[in-house]
Structures are given as C-alpha cells and as structure tokens.
C-alpha atoms as a PDB file:
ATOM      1  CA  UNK A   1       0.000   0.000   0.000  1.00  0.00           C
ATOM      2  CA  UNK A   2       1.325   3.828  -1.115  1.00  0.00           C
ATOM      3  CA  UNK A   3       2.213   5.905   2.091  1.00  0.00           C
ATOM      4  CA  UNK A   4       1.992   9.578   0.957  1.00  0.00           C
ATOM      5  CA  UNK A   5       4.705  10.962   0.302  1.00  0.00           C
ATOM      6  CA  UNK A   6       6.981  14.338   0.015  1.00  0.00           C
ATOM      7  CA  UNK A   7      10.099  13.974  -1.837  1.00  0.00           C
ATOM      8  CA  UNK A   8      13.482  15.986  -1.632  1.00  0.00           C
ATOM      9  CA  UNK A   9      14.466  18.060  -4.364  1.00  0.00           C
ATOM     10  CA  UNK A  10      17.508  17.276  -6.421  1.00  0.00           C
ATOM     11  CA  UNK A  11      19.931  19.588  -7.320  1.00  0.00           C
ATOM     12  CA  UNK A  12      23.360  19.314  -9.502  1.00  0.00           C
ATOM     13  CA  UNK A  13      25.813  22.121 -11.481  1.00  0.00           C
ATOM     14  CA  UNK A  14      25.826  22.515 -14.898  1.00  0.00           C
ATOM     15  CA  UNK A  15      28.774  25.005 -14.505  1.00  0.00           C
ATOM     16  CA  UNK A  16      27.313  28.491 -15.576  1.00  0.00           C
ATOM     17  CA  UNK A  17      23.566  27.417 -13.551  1.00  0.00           C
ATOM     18  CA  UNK A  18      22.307  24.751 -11.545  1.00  0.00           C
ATOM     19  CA  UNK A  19      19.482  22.858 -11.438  1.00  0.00           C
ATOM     20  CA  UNK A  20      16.378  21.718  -9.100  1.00  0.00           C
ATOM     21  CA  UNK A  21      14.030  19.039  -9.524  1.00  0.00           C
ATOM     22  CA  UNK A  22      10.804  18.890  -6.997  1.00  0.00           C
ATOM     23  CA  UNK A  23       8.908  15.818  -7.683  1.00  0.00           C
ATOM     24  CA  UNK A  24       5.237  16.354  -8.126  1.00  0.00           C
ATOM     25  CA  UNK A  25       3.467  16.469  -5.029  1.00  0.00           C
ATOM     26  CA  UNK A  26      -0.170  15.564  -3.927  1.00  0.00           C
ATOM     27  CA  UNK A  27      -2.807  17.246  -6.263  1.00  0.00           C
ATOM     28  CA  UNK A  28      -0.702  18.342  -8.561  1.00  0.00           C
ATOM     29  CA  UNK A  29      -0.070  16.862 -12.180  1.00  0.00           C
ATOM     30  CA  UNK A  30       3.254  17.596 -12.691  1.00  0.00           C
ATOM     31  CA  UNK A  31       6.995  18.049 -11.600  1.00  0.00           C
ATOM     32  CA  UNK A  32       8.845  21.319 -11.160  1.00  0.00           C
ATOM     33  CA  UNK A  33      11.956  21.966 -12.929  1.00  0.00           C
ATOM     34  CA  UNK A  34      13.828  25.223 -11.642  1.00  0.00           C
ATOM     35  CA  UNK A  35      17.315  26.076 -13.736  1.00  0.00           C
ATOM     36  CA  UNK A  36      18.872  29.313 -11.605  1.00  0.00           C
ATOM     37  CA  UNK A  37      21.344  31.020 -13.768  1.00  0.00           C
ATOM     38  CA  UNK A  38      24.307  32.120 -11.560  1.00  0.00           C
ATOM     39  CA  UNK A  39      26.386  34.318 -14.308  1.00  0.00           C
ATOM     40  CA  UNK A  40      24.797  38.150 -15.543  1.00  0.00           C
ATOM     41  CA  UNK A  41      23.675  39.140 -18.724  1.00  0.00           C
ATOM     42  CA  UNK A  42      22.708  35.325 -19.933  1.00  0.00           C
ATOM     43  CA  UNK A  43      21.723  35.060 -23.381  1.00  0.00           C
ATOM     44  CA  UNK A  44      18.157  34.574 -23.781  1.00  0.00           C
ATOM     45  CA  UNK A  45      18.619  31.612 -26.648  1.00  0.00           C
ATOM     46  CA  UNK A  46      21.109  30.152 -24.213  1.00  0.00           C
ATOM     47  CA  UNK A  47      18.402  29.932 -21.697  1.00  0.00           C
ATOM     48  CA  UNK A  48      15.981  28.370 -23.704  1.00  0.00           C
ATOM     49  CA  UNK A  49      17.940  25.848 -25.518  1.00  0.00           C
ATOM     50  CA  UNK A  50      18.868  24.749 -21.787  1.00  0.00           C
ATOM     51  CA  UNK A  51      15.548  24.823 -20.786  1.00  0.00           C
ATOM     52  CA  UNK A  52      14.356  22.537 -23.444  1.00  0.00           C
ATOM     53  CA  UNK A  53      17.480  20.209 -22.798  1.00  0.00           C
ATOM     54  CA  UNK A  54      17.010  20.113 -19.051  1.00  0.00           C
ATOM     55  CA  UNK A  55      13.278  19.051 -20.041  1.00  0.00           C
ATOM     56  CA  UNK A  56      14.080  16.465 -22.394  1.00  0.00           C
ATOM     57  CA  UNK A  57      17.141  14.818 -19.897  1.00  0.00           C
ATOM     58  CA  UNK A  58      14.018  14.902 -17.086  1.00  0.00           C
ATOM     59  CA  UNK A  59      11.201  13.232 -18.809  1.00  0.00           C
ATOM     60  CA  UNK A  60      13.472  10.424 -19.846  1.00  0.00           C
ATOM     61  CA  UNK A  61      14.658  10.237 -16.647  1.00  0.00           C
ATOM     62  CA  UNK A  62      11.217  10.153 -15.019  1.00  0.00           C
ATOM     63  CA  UNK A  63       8.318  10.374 -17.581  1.00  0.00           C
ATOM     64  CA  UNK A  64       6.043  12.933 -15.432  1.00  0.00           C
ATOM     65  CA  UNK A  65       5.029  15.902 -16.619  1.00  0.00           C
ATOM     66  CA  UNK A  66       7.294  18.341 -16.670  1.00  0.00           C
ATOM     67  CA  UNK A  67       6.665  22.406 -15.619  1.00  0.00           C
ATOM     68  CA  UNK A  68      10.154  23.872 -16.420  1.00  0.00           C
ATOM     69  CA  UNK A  69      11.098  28.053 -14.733  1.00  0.00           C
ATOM     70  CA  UNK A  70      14.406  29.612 -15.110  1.00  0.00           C
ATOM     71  CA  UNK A  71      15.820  32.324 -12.274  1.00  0.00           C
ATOM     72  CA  UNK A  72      18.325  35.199 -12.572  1.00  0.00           C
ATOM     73  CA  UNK A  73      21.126  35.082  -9.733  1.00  0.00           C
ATOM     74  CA  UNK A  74      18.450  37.233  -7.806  1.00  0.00           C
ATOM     75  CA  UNK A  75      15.813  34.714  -7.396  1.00  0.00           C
ATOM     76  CA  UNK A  76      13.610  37.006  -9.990  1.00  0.00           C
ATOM     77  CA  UNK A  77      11.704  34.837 -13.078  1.00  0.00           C
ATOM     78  CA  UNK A  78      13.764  35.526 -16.484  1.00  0.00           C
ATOM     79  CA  UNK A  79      11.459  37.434 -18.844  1.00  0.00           C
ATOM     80  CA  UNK A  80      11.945  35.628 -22.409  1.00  0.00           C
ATOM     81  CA  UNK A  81       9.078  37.311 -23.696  1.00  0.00           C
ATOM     82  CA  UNK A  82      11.869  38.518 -26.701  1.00  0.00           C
ATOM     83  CA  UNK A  83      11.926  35.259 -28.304  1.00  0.00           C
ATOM     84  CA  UNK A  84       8.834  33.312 -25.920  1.00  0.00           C
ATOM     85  CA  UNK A  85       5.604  33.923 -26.130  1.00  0.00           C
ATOM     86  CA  UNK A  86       5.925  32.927 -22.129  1.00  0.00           C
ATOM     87  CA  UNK A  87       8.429  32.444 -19.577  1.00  0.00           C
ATOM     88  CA  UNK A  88       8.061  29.044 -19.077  1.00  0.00           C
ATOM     89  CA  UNK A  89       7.874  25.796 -20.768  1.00  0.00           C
ATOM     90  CA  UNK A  90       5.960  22.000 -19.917  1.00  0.00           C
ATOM     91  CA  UNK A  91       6.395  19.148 -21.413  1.00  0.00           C
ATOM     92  CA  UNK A  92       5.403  15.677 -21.366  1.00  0.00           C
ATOM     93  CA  UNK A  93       5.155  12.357 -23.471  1.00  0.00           C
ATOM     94  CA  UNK A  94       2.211  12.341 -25.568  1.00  0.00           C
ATOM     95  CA  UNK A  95       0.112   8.381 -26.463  1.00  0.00           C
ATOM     96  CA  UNK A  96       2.607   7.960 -29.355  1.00  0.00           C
ATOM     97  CA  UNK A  97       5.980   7.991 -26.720  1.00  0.00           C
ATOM     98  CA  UNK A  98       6.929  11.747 -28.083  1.00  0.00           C
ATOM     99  CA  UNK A  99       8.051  14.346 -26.092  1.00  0.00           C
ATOM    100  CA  UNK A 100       5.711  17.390 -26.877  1.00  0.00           C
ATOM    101  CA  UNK A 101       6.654  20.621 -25.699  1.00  0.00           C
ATOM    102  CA  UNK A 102       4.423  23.914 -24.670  1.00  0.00           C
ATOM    103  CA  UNK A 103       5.835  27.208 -24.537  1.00  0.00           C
ATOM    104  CA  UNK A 104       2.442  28.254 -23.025  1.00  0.00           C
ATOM    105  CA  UNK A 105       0.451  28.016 -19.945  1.00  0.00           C
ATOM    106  CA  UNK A 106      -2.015  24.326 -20.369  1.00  0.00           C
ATOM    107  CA  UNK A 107      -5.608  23.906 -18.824  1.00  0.00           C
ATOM    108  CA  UNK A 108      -5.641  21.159 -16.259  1.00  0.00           C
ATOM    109  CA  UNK A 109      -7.477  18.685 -18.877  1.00  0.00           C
ATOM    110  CA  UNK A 110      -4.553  18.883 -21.503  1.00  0.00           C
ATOM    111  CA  UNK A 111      -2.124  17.524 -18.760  1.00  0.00           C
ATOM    112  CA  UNK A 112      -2.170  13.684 -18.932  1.00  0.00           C
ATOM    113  CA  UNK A 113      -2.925  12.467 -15.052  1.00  0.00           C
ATOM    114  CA  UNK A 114       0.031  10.392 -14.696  1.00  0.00           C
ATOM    115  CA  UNK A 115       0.649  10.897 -11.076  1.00  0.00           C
ATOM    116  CA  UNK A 116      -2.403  10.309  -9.897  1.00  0.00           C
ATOM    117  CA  UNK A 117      -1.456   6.655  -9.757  1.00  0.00           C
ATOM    118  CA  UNK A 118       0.711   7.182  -6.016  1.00  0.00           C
ATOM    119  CA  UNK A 119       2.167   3.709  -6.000  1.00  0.00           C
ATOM    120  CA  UNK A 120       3.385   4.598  -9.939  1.00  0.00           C
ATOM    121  CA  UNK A 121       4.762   7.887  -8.473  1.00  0.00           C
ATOM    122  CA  UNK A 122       6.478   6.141  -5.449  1.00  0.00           C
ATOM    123  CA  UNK A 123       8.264   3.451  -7.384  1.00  0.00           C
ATOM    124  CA  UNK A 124       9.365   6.415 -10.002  1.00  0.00           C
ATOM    125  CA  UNK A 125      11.423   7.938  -7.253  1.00  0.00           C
ATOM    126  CA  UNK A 126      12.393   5.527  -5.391  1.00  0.00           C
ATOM    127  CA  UNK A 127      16.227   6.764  -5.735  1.00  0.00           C
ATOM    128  CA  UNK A 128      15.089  10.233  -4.739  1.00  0.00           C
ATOM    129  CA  UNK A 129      14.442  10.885  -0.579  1.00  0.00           C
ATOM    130  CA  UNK A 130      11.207  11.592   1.085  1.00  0.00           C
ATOM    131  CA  UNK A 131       9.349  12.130   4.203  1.00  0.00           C
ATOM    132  CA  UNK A 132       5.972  10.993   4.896  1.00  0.00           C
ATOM    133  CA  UNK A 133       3.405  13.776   5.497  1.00  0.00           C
ATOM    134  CA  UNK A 134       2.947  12.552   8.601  1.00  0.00           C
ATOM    135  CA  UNK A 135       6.649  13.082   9.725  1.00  0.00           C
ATOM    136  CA  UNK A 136       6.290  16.401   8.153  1.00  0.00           C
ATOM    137  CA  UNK A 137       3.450  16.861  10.333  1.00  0.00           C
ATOM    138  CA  UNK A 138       5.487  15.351  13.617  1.00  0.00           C
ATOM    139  CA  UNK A 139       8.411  18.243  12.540  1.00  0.00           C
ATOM    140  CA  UNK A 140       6.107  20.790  12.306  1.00  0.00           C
ATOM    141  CA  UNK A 141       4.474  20.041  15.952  1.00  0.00           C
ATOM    142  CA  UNK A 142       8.234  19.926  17.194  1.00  0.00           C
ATOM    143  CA  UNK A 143       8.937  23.120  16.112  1.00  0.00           C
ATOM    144  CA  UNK A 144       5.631  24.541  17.530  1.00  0.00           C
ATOM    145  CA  UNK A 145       6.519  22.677  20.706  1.00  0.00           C
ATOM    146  CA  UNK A 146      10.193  24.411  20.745  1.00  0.00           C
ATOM    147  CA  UNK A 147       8.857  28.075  20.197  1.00  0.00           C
ATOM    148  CA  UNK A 148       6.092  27.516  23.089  1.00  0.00           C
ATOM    149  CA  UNK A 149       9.345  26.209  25.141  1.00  0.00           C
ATOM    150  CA  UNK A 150      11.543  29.066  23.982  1.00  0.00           C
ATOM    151  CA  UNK A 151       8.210  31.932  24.914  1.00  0.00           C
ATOM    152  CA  UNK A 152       8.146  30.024  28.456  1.00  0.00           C
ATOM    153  CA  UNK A 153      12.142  30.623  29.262  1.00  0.00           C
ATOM    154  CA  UNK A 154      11.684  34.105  27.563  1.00  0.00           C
ATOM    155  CA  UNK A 155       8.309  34.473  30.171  1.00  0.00           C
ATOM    156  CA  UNK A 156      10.545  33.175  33.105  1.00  0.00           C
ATOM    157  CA  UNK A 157      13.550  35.654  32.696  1.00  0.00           C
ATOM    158  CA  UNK A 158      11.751  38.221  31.506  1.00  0.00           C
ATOM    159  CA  UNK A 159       8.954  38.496  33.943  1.00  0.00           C
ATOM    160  CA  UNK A 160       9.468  35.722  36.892  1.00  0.00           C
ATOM    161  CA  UNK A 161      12.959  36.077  37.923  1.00  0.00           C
ATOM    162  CA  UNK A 162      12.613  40.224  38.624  1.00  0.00           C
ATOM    163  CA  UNK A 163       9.092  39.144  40.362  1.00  0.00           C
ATOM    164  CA  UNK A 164      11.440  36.364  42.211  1.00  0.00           C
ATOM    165  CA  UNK A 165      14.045  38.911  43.310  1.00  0.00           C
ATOM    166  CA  UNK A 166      11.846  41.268  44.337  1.00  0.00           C
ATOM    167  CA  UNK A 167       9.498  38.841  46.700  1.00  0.00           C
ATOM    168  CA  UNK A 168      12.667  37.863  48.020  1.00  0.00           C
ATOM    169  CA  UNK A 169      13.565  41.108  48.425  1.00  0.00           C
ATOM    170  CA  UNK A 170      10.948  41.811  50.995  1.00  0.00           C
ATOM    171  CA  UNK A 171      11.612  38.998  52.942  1.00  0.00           C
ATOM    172  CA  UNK A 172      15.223  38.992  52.846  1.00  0.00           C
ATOM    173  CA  UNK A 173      17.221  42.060  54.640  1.00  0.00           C
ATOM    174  CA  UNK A 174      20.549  41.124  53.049  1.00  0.00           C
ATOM    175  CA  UNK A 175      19.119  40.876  49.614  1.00  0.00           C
ATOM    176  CA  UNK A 176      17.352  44.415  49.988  1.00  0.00           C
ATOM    177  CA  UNK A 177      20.481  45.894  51.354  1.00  0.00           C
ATOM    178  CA  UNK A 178      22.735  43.974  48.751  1.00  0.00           C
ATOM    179  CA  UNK A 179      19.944  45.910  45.867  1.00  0.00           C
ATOM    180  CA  UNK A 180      19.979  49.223  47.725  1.00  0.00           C
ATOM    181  CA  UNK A 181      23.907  49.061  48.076  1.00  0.00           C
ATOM    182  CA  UNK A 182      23.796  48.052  44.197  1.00  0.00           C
ATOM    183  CA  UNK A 183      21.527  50.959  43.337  1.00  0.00           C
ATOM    184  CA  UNK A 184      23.926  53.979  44.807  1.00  0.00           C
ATOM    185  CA  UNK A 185      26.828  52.346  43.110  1.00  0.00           C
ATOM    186  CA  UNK A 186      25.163  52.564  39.957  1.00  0.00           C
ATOM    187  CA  UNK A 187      23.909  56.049  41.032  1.00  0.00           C
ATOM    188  CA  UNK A 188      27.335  57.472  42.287  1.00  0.00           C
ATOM    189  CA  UNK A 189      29.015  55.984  39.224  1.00  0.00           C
ATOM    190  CA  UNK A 190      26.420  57.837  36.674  1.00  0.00           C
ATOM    191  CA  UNK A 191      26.864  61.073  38.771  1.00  0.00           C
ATOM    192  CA  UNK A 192      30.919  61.018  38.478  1.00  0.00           C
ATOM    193  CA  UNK A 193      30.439  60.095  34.532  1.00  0.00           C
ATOM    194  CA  UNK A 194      27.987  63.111  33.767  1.00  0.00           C
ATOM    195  CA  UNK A 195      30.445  65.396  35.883  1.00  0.00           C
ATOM    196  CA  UNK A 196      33.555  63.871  33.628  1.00  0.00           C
ATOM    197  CA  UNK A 197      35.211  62.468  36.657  1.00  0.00           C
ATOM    198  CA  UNK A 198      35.887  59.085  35.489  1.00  0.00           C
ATOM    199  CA  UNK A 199      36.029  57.890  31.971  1.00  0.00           C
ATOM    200  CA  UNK A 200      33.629  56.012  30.230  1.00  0.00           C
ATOM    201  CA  UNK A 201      34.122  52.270  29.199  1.00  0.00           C
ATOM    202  CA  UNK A 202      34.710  51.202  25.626  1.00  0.00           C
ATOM    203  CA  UNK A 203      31.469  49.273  25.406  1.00  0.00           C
ATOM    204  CA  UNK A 204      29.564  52.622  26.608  1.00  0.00           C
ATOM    205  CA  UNK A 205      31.407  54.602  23.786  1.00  0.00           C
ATOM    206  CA  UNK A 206      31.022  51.847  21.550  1.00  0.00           C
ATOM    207  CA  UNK A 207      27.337  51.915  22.494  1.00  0.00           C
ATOM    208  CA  UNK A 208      26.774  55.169  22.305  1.00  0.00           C
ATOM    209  CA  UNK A 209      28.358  55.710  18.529  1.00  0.00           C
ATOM    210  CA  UNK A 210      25.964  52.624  17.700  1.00  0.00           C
ATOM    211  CA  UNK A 211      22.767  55.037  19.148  1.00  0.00           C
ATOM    212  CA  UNK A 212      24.399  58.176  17.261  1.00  0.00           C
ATOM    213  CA  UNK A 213      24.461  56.356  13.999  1.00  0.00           C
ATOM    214  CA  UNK A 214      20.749  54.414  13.973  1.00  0.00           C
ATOM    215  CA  UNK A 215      19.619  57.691  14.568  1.00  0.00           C
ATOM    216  CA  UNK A 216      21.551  59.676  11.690  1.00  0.00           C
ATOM    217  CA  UNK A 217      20.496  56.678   9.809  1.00  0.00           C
ATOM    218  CA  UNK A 218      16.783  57.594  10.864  1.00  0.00           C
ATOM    219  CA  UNK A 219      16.665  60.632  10.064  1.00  0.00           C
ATOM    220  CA  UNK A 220      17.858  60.150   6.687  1.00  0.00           C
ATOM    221  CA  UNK A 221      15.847  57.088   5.503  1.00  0.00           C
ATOM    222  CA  UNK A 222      13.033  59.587   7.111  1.00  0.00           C
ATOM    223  CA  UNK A 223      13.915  62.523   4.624  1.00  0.00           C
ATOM    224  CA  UNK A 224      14.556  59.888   2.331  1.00  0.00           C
ATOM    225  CA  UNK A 225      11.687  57.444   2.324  1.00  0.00           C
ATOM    226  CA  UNK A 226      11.727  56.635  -1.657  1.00  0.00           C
ATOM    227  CA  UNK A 227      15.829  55.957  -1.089  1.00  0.00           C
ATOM    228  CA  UNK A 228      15.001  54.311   1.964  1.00  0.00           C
ATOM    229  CA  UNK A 229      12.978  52.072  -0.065  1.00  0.00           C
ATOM    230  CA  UNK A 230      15.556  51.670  -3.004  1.00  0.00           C
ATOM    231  CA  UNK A 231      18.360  50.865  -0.373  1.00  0.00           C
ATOM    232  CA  UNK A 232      16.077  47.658   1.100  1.00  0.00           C
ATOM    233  CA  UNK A 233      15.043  46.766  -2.545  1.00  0.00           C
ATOM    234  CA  UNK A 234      19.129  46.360  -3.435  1.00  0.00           C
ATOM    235  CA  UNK A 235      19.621  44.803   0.066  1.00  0.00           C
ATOM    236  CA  UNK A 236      17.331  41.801  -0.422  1.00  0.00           C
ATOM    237  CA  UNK A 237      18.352  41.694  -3.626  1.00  0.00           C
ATOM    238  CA  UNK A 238      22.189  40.931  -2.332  1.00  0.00           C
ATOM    239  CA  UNK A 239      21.260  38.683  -0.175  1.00  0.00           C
ATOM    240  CA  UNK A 240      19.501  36.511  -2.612  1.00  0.00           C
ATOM    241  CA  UNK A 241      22.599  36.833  -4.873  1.00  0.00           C
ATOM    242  CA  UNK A 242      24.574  36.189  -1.872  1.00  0.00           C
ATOM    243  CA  UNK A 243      22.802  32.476  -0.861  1.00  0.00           C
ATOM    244  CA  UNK A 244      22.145  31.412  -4.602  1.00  0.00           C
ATOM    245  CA  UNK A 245      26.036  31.868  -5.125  1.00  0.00           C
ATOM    246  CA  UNK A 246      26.650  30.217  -1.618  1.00  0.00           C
ATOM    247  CA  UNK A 247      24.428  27.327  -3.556  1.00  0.00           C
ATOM    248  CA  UNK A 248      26.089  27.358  -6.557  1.00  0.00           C
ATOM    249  CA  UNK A 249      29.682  26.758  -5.066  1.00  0.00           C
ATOM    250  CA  UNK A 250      27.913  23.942  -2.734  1.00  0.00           C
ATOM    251  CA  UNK A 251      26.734  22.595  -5.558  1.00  0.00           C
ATOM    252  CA  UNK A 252      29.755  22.814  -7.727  1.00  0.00           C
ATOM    253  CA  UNK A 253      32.675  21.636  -5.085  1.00  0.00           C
ATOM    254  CA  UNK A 254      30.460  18.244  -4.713  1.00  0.00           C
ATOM    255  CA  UNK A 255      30.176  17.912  -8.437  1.00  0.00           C
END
C-alpha cells in the first residue's frame, strides 16, 4: 500500500547554472523543474535551448510531466518574452511515446494524469528521498513545541525572575540591602560620569556611537523614504545573490 509521500528536491551544477528538480506532489499533475542562472547578462537563446534540454534529460529520466522556470542570480523569473511567447515551458510524453513541448500556460485537462497513480509515483522515485506527510506533520508540531518552550524561558527571565528577586527582596534584609547598596553604586558611578570624573568604558562609547548612527540613519531614511525604499530593494536583492552563489559553489565543489 502507497504511504503519501513528500520527496526531496535534487539539485546538480551545470557550470554556468544549476538545477532543481521537486517531484510532483499531492494534487498536482506535474513536476517542477527550476534552472537558476548564476552568471549576468545570460543570453536569452542560451536559456531556452537549456531549458528545453534540461526538459528532455528529465522526462526520460522520469516520464512525469514536466513544468520547467528559469531564475536570474536574484531569485527574480527571467522574462523571455523577446523570443517566448511565455516564460516558461511544460512538457510531457504524448500516447505515441513523443516528447511534446508547450511554450504556453495548459488547462488542467490537456495535462495527462500520470501521477495520480501514487504507488506509480512512489516506485518512479524511489532513488530520490522523502518524508511521509505525517513526519512532516510530527516536525512541524516539534517546532511549535520548541517556540512555546523558547516563549516560556523568555516568560521566566523576563517576567518571573525580577518578580522572584523582588518577593525575596521583601523577605530577605541582606538581599534588599545587597539591591539598595547596588543601586547607589550605579547612582554614584552615573553622577561622576555626567560630571567627567571618570572615563567612560569602551562598550559605553562603543554603544553610544551605535545610538548616534541608527539615529543619523533615521533621520535620513526619514527625509529619504523613496531611497530608503531603493536601499532595502538592493539589500534583499544581495542577499539573494549572496545564498544562490553560496548554492552554486555547494553545488559545484560536490560535483
């Protein structure tokens, strides 16, 4: 009997992009093939003849159908509409064994329903990993279990301890005097620093430029709030970059 299932993606280099395959999953009649270009300024014919050659290698390799994307370096869909009619392609073998490709968007009923047979599906990928959706669903109550656990410590340190110290604090002499004693140190010491007595620590100073600069920073992005906006747009933007480069040199030092 088929045990529903969710399977990995697989990814591998092709040098100048790399590749990820998501199996189909439940409801859905066919697999997702994503090609993320890592070098600028791609050629658009480049793209596309790699598209259709990724498809081709895929289907052979496991005849589903097959909903191919490509991706700049950014994470942002590649616009082909120069030489496409639309951005991306699917593909699938037709009654006669043929591999037809679509360089449009199909309705549901032109899609054969290959994967609807599970136990088809599940011996098609049985090289690829998986989890159960029921694991999946054990992860995801592990991880709701964890925050609740991390919100209770937070609770305890945040609110409990102080209220701890300070019921102690009433009942306890030494503990009251030990606060009080505390609280003219810290007194006595802020005194001396505003008079320029003593000298400030490095983590104050350091503290204190940090303060000075979020709130040049403010007032700038607050003149500012179209740059403001621009700024954030490029900073995402780099960090996309940033992780699907990290993934490309993953990818390539394993190839």
């Amino acid at each position: 009997m088929s045990t529903d299932r969710k399977y990995m993606p697989v990814k591998e280099s092709r040098g100048w992009y790399f590749i990820e395959y998501h199996p189909p999953v439940i409801n859905f009649k066919f697999a997702n093939l994503h090609l993320v270009i890592t070098i600028e300024n791609a050629s658009e014919i480049d793209i596309v003849d790699a598209m259709e050659k990724e498809l081709k290698d895929w289907l052979n390799r496991y005849p589903v159908p097959l909903f191919v994307s490509a991706f700049d370096n950014s994470g942002e869909i590649y616009n082909l509409s120069k030489i496409k009619d639309c951005n991306h392609l699917i593909g699938f073998f037709n009654k006669d064994g043929e591999i037809c490709l679509y360089w449009r968007l199909l309705r549901d009923e032109e899609i054969p329903d290959v994967v609807s047979d599970r136990e088809y599906v599940d011996n098609l990928y049985s090289d690829i990993a998986f989890k159960t959706y029921a694991e999946f669903d054990i992860d995801r109550r592990k991880r709701q279990q964890q925050i609740k656990l991390g919100w209770l410590v937070f609770f305890i340190w945040l609110v409990m301890v102080p209220l701890l110290i300070d019921i102690f604090g009433y009942f306890s002499n030494l503990l009251a005097l030990i606060v009080l004693i505390y609280s003219f140190y810290k007194a006595l010491q802020k005194g001396i620093e505003l008079i320029g007595e003593i000298k400030k620590s490095k983590k104050d100073k350091e503290r204190e430029v940090e303060e000075s600069l979020k709130n040049h920073y403010y007032y700038h992005c607050k003149m500012n709030p179209e740059g403001f906006e621009r700024l954030k747009r490029e900073n995402f933007e780099k960090m996309a970059k940033d992780e699907i480069k990290k993934e490309a040199g993953s990818l390539n030092a394993i190839k």
